[in-house]
N, C-alpha and C. Protein backbone atom coordinates (compact mmCIF):
# COMPACT_ATOMS: atom_id res chain seq x y z
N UNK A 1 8.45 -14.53 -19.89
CA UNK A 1 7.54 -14.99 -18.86
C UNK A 1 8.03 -14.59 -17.47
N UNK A 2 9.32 -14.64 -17.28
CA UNK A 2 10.02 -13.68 -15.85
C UNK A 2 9.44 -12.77 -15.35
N UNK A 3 9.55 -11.86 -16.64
CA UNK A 3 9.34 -10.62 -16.51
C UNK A 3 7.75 -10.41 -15.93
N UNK A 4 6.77 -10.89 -16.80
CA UNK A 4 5.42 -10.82 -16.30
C UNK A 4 5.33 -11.24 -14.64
N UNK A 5 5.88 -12.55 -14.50
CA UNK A 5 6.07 -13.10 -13.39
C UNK A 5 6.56 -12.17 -12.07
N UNK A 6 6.98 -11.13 -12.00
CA UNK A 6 8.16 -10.79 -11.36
C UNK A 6 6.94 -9.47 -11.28
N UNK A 7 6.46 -9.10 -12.48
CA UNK A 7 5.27 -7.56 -11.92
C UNK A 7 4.57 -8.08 -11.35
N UNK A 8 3.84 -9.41 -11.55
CA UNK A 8 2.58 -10.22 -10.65
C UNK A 8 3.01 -9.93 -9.42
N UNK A 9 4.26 -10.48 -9.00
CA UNK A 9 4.28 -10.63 -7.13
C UNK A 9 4.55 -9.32 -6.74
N UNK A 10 5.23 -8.30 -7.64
CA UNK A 10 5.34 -7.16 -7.04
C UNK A 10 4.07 -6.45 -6.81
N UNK A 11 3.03 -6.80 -7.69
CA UNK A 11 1.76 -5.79 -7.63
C UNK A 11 1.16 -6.57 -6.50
N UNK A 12 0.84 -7.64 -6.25
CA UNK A 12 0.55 -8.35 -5.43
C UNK A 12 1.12 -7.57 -4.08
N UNK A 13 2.30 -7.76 -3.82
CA UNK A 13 2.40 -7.59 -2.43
C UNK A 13 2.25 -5.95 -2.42
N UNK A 14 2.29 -4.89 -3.49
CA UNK A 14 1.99 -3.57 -3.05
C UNK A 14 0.31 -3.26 -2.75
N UNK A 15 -0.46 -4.44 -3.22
CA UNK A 15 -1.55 -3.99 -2.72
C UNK A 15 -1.99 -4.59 -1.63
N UNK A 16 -1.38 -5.78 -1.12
CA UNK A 16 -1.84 -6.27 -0.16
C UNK A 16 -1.10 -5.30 1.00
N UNK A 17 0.49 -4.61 0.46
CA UNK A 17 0.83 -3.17 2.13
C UNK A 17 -0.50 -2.18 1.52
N UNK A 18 -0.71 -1.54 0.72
CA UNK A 18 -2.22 -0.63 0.52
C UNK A 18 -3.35 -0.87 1.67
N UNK A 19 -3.84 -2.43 1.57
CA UNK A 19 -4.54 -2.76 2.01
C UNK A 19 -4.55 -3.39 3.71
N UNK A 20 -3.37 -3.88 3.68
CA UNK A 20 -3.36 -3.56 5.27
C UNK A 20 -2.81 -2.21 5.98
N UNK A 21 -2.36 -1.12 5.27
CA UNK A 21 -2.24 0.05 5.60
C UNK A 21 -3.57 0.83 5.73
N UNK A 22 -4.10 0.72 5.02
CA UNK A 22 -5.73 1.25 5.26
C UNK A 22 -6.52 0.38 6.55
N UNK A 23 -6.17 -1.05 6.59
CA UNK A 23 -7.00 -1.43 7.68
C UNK A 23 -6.43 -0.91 9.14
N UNK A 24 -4.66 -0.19 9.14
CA UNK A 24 -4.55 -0.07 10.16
C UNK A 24 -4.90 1.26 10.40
N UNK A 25 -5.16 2.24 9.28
CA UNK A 25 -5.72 3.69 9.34
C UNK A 25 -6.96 3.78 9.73
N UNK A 26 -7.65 2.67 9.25
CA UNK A 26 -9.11 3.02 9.81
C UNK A 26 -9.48 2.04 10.80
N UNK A 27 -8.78 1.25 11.61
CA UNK A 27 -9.01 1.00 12.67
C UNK A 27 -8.34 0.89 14.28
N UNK A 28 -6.86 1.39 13.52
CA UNK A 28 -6.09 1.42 14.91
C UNK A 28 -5.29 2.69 15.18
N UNK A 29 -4.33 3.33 14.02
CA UNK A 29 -4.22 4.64 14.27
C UNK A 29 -3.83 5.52 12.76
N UNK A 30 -4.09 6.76 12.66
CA UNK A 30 -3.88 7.63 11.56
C UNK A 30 -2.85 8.87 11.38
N UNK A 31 -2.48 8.89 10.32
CA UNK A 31 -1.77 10.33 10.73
C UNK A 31 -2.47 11.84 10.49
N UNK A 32 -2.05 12.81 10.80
CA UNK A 32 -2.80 13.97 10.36
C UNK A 32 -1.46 15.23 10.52
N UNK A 33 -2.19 16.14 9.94
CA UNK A 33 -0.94 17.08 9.83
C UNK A 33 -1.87 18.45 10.53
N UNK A 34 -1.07 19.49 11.10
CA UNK A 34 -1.95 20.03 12.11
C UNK A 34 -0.94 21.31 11.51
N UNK A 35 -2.33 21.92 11.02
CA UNK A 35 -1.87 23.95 10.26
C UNK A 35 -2.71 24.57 11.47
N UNK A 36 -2.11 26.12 10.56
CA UNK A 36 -2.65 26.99 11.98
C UNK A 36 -2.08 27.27 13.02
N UNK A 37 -2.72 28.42 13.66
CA UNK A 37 -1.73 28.58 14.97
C UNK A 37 -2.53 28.46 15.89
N UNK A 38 -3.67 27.56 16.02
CA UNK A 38 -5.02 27.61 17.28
C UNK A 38 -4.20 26.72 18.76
N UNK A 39 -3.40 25.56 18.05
CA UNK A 39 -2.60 25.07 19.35
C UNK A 39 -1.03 24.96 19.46
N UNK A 40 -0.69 26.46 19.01
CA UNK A 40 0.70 26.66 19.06
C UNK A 40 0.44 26.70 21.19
N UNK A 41 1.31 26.62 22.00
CA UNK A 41 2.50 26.08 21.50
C UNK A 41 3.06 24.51 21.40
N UNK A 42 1.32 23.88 21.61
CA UNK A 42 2.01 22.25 21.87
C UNK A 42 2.02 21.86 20.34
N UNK A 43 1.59 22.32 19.13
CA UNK A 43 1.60 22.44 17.97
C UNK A 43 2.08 23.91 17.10
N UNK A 44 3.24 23.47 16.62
CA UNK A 44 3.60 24.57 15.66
C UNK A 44 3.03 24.05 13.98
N UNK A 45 2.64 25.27 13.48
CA UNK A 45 2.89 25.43 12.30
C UNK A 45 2.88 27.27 12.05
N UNK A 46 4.03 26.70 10.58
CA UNK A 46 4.35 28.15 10.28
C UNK A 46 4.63 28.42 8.56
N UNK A 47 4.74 29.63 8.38
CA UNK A 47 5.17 30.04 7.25
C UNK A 47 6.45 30.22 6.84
N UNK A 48 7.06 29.85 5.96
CA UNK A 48 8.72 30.45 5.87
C UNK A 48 8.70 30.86 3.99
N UNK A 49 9.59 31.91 3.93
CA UNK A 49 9.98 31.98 2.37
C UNK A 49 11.33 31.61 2.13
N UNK A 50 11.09 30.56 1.20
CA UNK A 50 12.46 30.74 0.62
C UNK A 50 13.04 30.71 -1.03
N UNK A 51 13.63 31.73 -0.99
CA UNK A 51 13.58 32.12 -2.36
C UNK A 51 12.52 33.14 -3.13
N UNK A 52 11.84 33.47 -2.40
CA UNK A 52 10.29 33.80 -3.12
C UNK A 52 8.99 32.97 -2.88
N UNK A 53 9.42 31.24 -2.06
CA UNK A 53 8.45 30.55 -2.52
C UNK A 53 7.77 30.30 -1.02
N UNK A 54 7.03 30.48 -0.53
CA UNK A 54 6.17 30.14 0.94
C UNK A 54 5.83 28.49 0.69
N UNK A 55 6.55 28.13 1.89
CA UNK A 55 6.83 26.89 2.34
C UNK A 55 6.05 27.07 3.76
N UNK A 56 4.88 26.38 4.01
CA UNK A 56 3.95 26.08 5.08
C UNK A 56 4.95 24.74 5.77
N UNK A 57 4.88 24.65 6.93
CA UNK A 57 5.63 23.91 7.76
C UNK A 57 4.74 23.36 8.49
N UNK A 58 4.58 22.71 8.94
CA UNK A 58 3.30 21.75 10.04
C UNK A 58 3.70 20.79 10.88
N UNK A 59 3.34 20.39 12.18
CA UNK A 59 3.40 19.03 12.68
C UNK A 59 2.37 17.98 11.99
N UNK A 60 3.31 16.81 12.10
CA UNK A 60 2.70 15.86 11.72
C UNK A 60 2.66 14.51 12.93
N UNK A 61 1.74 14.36 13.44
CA UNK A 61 0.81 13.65 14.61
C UNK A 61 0.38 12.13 14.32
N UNK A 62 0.55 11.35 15.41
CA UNK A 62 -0.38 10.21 15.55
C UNK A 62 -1.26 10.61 16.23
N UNK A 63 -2.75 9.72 15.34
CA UNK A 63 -3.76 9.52 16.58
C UNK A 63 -3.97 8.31 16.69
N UNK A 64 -4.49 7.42 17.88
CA UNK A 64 -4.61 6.08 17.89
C UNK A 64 -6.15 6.34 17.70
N UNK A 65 -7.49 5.32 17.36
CA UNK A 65 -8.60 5.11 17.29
C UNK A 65 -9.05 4.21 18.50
N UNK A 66 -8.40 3.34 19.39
CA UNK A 66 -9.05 2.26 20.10
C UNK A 66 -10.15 3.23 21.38
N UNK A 67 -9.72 4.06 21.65
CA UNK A 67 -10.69 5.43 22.13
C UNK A 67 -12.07 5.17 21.85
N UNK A 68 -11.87 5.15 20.72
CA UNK A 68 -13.54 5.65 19.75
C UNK A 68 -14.32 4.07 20.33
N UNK A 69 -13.58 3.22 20.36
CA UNK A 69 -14.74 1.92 21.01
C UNK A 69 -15.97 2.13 21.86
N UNK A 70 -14.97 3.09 23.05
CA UNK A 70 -16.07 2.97 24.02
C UNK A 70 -16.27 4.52 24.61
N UNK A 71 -15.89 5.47 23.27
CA UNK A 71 -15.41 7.11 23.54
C UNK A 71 -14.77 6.75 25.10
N UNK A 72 -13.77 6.35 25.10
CA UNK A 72 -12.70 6.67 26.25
C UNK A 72 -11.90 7.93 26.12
N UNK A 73 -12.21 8.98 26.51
CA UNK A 73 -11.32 10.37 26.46
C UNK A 73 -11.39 11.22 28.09
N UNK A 74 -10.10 11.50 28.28
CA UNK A 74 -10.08 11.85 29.32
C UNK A 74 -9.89 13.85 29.33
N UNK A 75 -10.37 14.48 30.13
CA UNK A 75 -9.86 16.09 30.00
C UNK A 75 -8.52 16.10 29.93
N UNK A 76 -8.36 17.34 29.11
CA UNK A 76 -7.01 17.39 28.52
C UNK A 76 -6.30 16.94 27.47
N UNK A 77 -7.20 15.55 26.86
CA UNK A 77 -6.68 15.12 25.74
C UNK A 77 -6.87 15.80 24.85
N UNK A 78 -5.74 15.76 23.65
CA UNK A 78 -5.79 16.53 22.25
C UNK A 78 -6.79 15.47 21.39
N UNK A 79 -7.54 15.84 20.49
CA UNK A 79 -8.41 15.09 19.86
C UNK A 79 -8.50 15.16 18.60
N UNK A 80 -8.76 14.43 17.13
CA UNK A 80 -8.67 14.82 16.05
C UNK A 80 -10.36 14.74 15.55
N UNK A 81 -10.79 15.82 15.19
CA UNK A 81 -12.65 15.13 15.16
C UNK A 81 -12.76 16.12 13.58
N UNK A 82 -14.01 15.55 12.83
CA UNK A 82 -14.28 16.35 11.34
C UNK A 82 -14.63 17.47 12.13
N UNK A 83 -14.57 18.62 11.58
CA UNK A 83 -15.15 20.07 11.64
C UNK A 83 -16.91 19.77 11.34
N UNK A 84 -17.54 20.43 12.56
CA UNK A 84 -18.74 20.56 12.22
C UNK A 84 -19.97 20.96 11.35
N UNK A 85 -18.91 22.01 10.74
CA UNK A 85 -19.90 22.61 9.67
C UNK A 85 -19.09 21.84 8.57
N UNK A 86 -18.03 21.32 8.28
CA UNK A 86 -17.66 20.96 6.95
C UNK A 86 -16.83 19.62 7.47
N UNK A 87 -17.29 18.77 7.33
CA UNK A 87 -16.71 17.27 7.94
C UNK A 87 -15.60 16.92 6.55
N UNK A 88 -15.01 17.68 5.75
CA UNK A 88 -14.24 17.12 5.27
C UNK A 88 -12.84 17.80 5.64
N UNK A 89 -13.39 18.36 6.28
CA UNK A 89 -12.11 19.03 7.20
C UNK A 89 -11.87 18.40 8.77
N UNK A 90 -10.50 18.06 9.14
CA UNK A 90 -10.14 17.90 10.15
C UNK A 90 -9.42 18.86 11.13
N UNK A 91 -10.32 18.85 12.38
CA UNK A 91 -9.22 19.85 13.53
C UNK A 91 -8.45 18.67 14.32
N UNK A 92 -7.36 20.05 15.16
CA UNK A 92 -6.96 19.01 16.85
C UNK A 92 -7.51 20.13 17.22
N UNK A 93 -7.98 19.90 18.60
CA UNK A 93 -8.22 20.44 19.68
C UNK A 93 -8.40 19.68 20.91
N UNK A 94 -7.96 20.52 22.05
CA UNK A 94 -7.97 19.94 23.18
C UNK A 94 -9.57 19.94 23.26
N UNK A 95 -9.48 18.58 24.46
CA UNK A 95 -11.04 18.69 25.26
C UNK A 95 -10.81 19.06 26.54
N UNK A 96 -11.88 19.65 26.52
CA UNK A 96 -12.19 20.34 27.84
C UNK A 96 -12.89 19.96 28.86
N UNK A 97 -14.75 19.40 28.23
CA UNK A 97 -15.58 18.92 28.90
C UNK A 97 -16.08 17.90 28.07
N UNK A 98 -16.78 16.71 29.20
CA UNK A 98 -17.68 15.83 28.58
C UNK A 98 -18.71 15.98 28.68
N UNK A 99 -19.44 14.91 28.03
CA UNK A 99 -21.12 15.18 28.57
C UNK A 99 -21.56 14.94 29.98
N UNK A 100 -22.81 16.26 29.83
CA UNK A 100 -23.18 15.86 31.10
C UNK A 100 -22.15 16.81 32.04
N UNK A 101 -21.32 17.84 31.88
CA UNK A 101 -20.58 18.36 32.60
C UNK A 101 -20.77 19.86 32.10
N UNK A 102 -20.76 20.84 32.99
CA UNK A 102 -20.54 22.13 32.73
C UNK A 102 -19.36 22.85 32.88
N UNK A 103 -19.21 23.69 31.98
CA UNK A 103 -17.92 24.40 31.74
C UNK A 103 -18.21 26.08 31.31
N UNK A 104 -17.38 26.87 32.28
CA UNK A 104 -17.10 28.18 32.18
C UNK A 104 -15.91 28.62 31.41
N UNK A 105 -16.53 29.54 30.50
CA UNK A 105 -15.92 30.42 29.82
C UNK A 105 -14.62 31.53 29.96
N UNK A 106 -13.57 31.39 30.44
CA UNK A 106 -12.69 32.57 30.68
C UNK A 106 -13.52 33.69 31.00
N UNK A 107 -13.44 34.29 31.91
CA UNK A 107 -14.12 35.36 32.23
C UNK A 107 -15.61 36.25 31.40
N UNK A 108 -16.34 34.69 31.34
CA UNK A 108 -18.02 35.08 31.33
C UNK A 108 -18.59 34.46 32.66
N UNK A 109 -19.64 34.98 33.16
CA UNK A 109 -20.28 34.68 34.21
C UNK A 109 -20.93 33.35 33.62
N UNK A 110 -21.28 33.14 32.52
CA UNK A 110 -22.26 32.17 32.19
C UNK A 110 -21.40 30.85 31.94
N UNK A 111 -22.18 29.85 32.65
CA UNK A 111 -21.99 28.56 32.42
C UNK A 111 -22.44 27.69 31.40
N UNK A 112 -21.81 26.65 30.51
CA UNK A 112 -22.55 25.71 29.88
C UNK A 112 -22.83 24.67 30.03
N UNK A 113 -24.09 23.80 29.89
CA UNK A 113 -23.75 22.16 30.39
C UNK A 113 -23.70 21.72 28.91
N UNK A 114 -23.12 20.90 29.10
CA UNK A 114 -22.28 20.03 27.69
C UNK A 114 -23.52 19.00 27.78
N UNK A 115 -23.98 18.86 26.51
CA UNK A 115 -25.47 17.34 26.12
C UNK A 115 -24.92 16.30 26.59
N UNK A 116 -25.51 15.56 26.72
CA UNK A 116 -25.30 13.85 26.51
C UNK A 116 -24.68 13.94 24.96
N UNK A 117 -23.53 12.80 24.77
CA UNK A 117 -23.55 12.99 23.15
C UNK A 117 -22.56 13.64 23.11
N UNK A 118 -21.94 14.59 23.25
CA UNK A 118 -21.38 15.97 22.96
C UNK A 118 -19.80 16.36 23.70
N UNK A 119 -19.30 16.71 23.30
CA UNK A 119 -18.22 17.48 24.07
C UNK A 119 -17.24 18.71 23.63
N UNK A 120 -16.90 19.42 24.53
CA UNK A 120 -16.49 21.05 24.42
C UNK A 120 -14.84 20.85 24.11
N UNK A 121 -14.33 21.40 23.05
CA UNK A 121 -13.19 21.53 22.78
C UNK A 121 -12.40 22.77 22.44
N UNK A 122 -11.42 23.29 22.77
CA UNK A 122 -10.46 23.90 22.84
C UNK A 122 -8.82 23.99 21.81
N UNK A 123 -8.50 25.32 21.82
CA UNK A 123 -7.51 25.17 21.05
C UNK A 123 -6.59 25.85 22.43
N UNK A 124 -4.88 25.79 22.27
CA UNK A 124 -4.53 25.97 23.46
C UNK A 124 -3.95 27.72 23.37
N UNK A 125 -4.31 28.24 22.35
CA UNK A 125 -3.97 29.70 21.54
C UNK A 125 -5.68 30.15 21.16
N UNK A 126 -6.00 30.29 22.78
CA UNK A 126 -7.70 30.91 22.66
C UNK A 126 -7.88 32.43 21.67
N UNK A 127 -6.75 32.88 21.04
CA UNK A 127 -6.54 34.48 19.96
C UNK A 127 -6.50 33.93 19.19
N UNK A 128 -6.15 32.81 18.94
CA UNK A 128 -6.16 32.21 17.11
C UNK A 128 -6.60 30.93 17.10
N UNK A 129 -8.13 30.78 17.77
CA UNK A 129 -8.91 29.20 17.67
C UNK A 129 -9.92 28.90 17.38
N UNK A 130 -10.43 28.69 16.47
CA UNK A 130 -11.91 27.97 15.74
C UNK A 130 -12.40 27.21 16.50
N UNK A 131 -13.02 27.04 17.35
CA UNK A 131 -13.22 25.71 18.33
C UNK A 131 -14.78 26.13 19.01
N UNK A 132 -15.18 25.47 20.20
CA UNK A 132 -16.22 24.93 20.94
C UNK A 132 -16.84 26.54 21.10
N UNK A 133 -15.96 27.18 21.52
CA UNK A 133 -16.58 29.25 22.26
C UNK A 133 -17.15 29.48 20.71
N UNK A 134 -16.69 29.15 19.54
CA UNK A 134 -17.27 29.24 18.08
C UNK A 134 -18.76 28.54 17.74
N UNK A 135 -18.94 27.52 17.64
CA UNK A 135 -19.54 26.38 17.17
C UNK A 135 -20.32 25.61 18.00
N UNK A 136 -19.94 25.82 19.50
CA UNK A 136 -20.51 25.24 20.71
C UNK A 136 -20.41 23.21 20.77
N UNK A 137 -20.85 22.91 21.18
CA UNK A 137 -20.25 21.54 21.76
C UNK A 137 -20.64 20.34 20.46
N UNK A 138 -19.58 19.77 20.68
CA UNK A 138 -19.38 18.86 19.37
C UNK A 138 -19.59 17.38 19.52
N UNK A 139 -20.92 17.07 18.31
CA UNK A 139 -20.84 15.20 18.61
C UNK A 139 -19.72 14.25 18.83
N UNK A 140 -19.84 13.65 19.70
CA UNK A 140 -18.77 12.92 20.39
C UNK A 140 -18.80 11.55 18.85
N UNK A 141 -19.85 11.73 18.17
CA UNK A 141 -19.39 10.75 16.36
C UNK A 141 -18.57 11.88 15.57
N UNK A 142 -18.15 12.49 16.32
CA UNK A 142 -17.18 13.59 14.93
C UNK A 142 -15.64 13.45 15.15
N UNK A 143 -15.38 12.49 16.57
CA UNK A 143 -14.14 12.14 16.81
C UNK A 143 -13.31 11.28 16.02
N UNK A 144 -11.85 11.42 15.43
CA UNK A 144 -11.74 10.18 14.74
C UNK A 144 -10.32 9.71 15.11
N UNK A 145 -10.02 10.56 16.61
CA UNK A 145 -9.42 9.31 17.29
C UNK A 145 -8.30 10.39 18.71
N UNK A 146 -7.69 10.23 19.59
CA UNK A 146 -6.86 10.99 20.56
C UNK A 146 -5.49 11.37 19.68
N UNK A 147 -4.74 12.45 20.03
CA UNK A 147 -3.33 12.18 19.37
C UNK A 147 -2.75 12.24 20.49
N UNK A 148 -1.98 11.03 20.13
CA UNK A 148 -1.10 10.71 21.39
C UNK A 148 0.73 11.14 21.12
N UNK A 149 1.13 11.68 19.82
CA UNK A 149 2.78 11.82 19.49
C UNK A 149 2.73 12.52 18.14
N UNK A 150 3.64 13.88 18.42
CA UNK A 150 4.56 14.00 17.49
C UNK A 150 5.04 13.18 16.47
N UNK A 151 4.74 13.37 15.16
CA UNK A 151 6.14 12.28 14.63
C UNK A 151 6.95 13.29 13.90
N UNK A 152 5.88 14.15 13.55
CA UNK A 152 7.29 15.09 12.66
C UNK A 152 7.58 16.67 12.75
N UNK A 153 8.06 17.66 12.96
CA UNK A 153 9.43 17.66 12.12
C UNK A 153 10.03 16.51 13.75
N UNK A 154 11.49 16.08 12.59
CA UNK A 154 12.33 14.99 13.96
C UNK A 154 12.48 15.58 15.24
N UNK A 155 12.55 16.86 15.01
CA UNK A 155 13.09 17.88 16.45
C UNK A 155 12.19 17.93 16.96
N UNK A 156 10.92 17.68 17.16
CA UNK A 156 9.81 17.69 18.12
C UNK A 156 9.00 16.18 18.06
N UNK A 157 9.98 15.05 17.51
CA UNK A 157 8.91 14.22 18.17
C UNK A 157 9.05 13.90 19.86
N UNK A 158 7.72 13.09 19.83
CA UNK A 158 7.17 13.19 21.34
C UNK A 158 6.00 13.02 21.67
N UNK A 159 5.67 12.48 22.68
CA UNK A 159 4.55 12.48 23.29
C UNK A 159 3.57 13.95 23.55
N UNK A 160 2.62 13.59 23.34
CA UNK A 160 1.81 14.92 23.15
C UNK A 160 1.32 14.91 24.72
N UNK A 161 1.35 16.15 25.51
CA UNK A 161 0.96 15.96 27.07
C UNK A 161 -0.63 16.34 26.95
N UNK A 162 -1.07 15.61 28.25
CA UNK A 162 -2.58 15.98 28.09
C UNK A 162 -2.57 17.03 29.28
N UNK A 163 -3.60 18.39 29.08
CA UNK A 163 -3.12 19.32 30.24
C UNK A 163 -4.56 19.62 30.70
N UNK A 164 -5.20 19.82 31.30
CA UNK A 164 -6.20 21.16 31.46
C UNK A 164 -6.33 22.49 32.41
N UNK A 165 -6.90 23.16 31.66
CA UNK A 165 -6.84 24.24 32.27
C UNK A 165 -7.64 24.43 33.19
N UNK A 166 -7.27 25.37 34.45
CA UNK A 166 -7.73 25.42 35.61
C UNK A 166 -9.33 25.95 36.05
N UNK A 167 -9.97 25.38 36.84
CA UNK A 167 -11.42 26.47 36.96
C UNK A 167 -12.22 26.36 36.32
N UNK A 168 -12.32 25.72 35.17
CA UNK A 168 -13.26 25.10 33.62
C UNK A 168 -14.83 24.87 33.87
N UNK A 169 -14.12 23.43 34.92
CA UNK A 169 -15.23 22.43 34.45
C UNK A 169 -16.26 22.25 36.17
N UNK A 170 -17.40 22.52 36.03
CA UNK A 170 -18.31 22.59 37.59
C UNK A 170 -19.16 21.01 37.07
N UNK A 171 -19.26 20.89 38.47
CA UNK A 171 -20.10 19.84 38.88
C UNK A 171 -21.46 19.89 39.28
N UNK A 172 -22.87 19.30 38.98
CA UNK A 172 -23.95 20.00 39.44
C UNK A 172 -24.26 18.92 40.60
């Protein structure tokens, strides 16, 4: 009877960490792991062999969610939102513009105004980035939260800086 006794409280309390681990994933902050080289250099990931065997390397990121309340995002923040054409995929990318704001292209004459709803995002490696110049401006419901830190590899944790780039964004 121990014995039974003794799996009860253990299963017990592993689902009740399950279950408040999920309530804090889906409502206060998540992790994500960030491939690709679209925002090297405030994000590395890379390839290495060893032995024969390719070992993908990645940062691994917090994002907090309390943002998404009242879409509080400021330019410059890194953002984690589903991919537009395939929402079971997640990007980071920086933002650039909000709604309601226009933003120029690196050396195109043409301007865009960003919808109501919507906002223009960026990778910080514009030669290797899937982002907003691709797909054009993204529902501000595709966000699923800011990343605010590094957590992994140990040698780069840290606060993630929010930057933007210069000349972007016009005012009408």
């Amino acid at each position: 009877m121990g014995t039974y006794s003794h799996l009860w409280s253990m299963t017990k309390k592993n689902v009740m960490a399950v279950l408040l681990g999920i309530t804090i994933s889906d409502r206060y902050v998540t992790l994500a792991s960030v491939t690709g080289e679209s925002m090297h250099p405030t994000f590395t990931a890379a390839n290495n062999v060893l032995q024969g065997i390719v070992i993908s390397i990645c940062d691994f990121v917090l994002a907090e969610k309390r943002c998404l309340e009242k879409y509080e995002f400021s330019h410059g923040d890194v953002i984690l939102f589903k991919c537009p054409s395939n929402h079971k995929e997640l990007f980071v990318k920086r933002l650039i513009a909000l709604p309601g704001e226009w933003v120029q292209l690196p050396g195109y004459p043409k301007v865009t105004k960003i919808p109501e709803g919507h906002c223009w995002v960026e990778g910080d490696n514009a030669a290797r980035s899937w982002d907003s110049r691709a797909f054009g401006p993204i529902p501000l419901g595709l966000v699923e939260g800011r990343v605010t830190h590094i957590i992994w590899p140990p040698s780069k944790i840290s606060q993630v800086e929010r930057k933007m780039p210069e000349g972007r964004i016009f005012h009408a």
